[in-house]
N, C-alpha and C. Protein backbone atom coordinates (compact mmCIF):
# COMPACT_ATOMS: atom_id res chain seq x y z
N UNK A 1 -4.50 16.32 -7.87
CA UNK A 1 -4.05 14.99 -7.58
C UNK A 1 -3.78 14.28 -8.90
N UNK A 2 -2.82 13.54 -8.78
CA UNK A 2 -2.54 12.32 -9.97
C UNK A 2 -2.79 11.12 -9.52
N UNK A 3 -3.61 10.65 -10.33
CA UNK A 3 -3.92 8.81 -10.13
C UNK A 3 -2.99 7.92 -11.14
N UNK A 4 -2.11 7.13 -10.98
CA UNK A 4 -1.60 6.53 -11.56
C UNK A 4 -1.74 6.30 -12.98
N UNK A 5 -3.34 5.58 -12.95
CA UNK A 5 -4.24 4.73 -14.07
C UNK A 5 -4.74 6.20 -14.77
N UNK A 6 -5.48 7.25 -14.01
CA UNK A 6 -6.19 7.94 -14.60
C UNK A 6 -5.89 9.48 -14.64
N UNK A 7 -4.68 9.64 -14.04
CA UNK A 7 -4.53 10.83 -14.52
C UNK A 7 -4.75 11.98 -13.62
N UNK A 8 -5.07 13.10 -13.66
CA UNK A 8 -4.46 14.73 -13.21
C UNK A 8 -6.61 14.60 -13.45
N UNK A 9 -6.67 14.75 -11.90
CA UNK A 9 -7.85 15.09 -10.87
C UNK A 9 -7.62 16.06 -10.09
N UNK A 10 -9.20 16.60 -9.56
CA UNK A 10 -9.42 17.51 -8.47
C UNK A 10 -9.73 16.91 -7.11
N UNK A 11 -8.97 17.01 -6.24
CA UNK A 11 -9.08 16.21 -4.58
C UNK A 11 -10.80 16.94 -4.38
N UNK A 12 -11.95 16.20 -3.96
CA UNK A 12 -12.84 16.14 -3.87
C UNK A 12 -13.21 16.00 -2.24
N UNK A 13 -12.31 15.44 -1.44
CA UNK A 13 -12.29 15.12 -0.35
C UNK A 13 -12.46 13.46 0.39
N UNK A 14 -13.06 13.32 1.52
CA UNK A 14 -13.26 11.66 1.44
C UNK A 14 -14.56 11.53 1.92
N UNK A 15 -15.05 10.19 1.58
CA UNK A 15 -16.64 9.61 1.62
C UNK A 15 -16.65 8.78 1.76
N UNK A 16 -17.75 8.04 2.28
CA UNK A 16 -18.13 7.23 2.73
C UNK A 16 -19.01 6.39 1.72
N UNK A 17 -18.58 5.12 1.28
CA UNK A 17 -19.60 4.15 0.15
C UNK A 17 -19.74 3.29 0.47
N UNK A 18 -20.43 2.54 -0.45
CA UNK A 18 -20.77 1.22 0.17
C UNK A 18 -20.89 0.27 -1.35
N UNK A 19 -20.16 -0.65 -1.00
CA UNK A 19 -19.97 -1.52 -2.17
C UNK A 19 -20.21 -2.67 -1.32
N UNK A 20 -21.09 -3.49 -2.09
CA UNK A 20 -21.78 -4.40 -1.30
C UNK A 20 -22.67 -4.34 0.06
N UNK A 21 -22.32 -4.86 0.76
CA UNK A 21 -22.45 -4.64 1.78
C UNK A 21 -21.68 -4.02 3.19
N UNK A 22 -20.52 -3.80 2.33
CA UNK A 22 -19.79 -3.20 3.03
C UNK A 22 -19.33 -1.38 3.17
N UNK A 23 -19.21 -0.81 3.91
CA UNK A 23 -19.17 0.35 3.84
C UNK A 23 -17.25 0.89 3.92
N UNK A 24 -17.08 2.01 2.71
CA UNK A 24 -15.47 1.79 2.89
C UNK A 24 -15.44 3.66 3.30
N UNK A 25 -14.37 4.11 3.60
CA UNK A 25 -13.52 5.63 3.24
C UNK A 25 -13.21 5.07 2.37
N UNK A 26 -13.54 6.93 0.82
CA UNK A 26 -12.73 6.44 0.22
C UNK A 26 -11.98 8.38 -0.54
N UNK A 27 -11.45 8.28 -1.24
CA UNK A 27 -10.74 10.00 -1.94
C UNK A 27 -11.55 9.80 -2.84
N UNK A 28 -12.43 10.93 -3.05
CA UNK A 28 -12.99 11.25 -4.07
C UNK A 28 -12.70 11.93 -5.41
N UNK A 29 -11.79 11.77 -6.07
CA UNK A 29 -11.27 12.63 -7.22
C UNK A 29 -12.35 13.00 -8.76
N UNK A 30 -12.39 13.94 -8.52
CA UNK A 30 -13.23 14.60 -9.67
C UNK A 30 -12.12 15.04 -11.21
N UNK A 31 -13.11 14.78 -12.41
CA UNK A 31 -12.51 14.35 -13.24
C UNK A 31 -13.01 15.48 -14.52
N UNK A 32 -12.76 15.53 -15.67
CA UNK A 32 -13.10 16.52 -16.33
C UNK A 32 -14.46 15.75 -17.08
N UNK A 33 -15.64 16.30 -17.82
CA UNK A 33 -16.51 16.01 -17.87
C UNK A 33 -17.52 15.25 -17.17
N UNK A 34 -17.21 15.26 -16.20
CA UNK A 34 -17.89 14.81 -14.67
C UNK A 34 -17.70 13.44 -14.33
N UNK A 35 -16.17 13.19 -15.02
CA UNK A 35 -16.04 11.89 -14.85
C UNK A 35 -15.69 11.85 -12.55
N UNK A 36 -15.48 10.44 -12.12
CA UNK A 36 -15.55 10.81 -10.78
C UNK A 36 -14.69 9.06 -10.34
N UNK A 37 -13.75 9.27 -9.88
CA UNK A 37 -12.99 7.76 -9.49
C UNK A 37 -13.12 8.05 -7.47
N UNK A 38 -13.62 6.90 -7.22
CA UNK A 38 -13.28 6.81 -5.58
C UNK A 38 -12.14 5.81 -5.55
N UNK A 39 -11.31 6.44 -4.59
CA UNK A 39 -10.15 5.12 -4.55
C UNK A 39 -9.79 5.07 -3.03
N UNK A 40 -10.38 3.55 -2.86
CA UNK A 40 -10.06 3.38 -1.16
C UNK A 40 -8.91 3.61 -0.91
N UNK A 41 -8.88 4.17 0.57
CA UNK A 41 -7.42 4.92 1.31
C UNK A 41 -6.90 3.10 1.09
N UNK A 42 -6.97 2.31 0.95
CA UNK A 42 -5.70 1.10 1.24
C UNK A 42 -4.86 1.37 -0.38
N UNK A 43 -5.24 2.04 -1.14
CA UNK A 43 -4.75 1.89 -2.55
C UNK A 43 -4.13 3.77 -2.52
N UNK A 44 -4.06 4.44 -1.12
CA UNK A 44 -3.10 5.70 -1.67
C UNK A 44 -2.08 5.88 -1.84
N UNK A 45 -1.22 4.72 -2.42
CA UNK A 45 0.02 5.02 -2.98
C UNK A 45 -0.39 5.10 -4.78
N UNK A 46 -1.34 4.73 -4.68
CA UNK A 46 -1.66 5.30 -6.34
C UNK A 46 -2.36 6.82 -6.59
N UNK A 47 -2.07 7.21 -5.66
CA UNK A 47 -2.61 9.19 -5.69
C UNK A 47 -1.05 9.71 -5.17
N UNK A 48 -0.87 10.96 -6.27
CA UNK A 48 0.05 11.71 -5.90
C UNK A 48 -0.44 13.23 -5.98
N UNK A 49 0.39 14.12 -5.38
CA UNK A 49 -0.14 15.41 -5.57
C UNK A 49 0.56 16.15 -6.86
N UNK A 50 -0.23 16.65 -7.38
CA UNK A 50 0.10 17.68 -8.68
C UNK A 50 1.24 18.58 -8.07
N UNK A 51 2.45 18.32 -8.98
CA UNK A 51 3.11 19.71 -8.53
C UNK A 51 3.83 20.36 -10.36
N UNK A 52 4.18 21.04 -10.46
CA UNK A 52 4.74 21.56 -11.71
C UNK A 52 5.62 23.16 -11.52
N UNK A 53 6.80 22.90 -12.22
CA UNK A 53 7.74 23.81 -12.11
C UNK A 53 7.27 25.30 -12.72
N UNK A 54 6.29 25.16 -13.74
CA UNK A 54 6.00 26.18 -14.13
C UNK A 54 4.68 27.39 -13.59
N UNK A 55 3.90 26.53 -12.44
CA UNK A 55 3.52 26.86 -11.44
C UNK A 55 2.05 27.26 -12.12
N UNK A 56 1.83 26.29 -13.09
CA UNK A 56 0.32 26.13 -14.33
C UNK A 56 -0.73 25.62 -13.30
N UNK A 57 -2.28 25.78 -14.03
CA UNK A 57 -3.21 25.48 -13.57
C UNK A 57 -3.36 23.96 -13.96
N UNK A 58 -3.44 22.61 -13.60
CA UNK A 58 -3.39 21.35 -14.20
C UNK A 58 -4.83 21.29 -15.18
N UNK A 59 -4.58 20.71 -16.27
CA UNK A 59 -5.87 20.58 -17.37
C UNK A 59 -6.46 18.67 -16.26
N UNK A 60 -7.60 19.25 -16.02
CA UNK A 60 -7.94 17.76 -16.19
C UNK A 60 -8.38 16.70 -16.81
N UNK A 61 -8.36 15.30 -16.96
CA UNK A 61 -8.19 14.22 -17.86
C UNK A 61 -9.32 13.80 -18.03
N UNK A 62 -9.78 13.19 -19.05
CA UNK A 62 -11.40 12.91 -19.28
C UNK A 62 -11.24 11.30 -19.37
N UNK A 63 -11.65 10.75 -18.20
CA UNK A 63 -11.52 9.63 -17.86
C UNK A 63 -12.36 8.46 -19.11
N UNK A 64 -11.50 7.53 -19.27
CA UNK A 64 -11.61 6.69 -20.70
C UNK A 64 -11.16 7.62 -22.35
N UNK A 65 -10.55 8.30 -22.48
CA UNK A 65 -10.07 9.13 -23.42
C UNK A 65 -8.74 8.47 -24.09
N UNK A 66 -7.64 7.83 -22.92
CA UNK A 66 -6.60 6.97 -23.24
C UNK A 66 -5.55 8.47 -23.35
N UNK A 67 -6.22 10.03 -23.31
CA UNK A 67 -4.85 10.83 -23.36
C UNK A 67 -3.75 10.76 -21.96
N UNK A 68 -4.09 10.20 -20.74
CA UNK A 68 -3.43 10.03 -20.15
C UNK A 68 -2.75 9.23 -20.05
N UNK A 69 -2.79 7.73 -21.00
CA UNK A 69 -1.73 6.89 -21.32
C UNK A 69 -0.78 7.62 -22.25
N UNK A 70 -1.31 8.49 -22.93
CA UNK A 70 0.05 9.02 -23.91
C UNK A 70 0.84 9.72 -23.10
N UNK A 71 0.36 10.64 -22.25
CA UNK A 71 0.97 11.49 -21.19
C UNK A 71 1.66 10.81 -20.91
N UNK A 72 1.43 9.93 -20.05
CA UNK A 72 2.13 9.07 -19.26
C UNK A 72 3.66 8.51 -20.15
N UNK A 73 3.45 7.65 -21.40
CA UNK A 73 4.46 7.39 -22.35
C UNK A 73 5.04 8.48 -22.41
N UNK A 74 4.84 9.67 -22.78
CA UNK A 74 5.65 11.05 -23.29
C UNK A 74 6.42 10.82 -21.93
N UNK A 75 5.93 11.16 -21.03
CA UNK A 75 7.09 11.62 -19.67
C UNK A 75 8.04 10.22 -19.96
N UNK A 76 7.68 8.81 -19.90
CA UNK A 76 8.61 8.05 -19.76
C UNK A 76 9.80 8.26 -20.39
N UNK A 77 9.35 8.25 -22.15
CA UNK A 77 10.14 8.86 -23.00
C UNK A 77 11.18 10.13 -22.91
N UNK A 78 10.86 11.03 -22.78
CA UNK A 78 11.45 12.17 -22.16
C UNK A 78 12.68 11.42 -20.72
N UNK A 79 12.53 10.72 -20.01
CA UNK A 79 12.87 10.08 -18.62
C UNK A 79 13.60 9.33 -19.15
N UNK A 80 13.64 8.55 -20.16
CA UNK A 80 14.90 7.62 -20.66
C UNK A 80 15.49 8.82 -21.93
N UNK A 81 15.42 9.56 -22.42
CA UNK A 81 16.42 10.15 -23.28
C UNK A 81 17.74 10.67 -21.99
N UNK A 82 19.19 10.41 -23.16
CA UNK A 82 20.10 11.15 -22.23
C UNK A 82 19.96 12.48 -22.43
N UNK A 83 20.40 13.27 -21.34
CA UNK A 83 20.89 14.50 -21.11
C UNK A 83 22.07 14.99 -22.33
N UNK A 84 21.82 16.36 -22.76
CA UNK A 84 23.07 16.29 -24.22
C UNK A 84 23.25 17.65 -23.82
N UNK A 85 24.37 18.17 -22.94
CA UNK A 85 24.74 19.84 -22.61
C UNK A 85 25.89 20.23 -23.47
């Protein structure tokens, strides 16, 4: 899975928490050094699924590291250069 903010996770499945007093569903994404983000189902347009052309194992992101903001810039970058055949 890709999280917007945080990057190339392992789908963990969904759970049940409780923040406050309230109890939510939420995706559990597991993170590299045991980092761990729950993100309530009202926010899954910020999870996408990993896919890649080269058909690689995804490295996962070590949540607070900031390498997935560079990631993130590189692809943009790459995404605005023109095409030169």
């Amino acid at each position: 899975m890709v999280h917007e903010d945080y990057g190339i996770g392992q789908y963990a499945g969904l759970e049940t928490i409780k923040i406050g007093e309230t109890k939510q569903e939420s995706m559990k994404i597991l993170y590299a050094e045991g980092g761990v983000v729950y993100v309530n189902l009202n926010y899954l347009a910020l999870v996408k699924r990993y896919s890649s052309n080269e058909n690689l194992k995804p490295t996962l992101a070590t949540l607070g590291s900031g390498e997935w903001l560079s990631t993130k810039a590189k692809a943009k970058k790459k995404l605005r250069k023109p095409l030169v055949n």
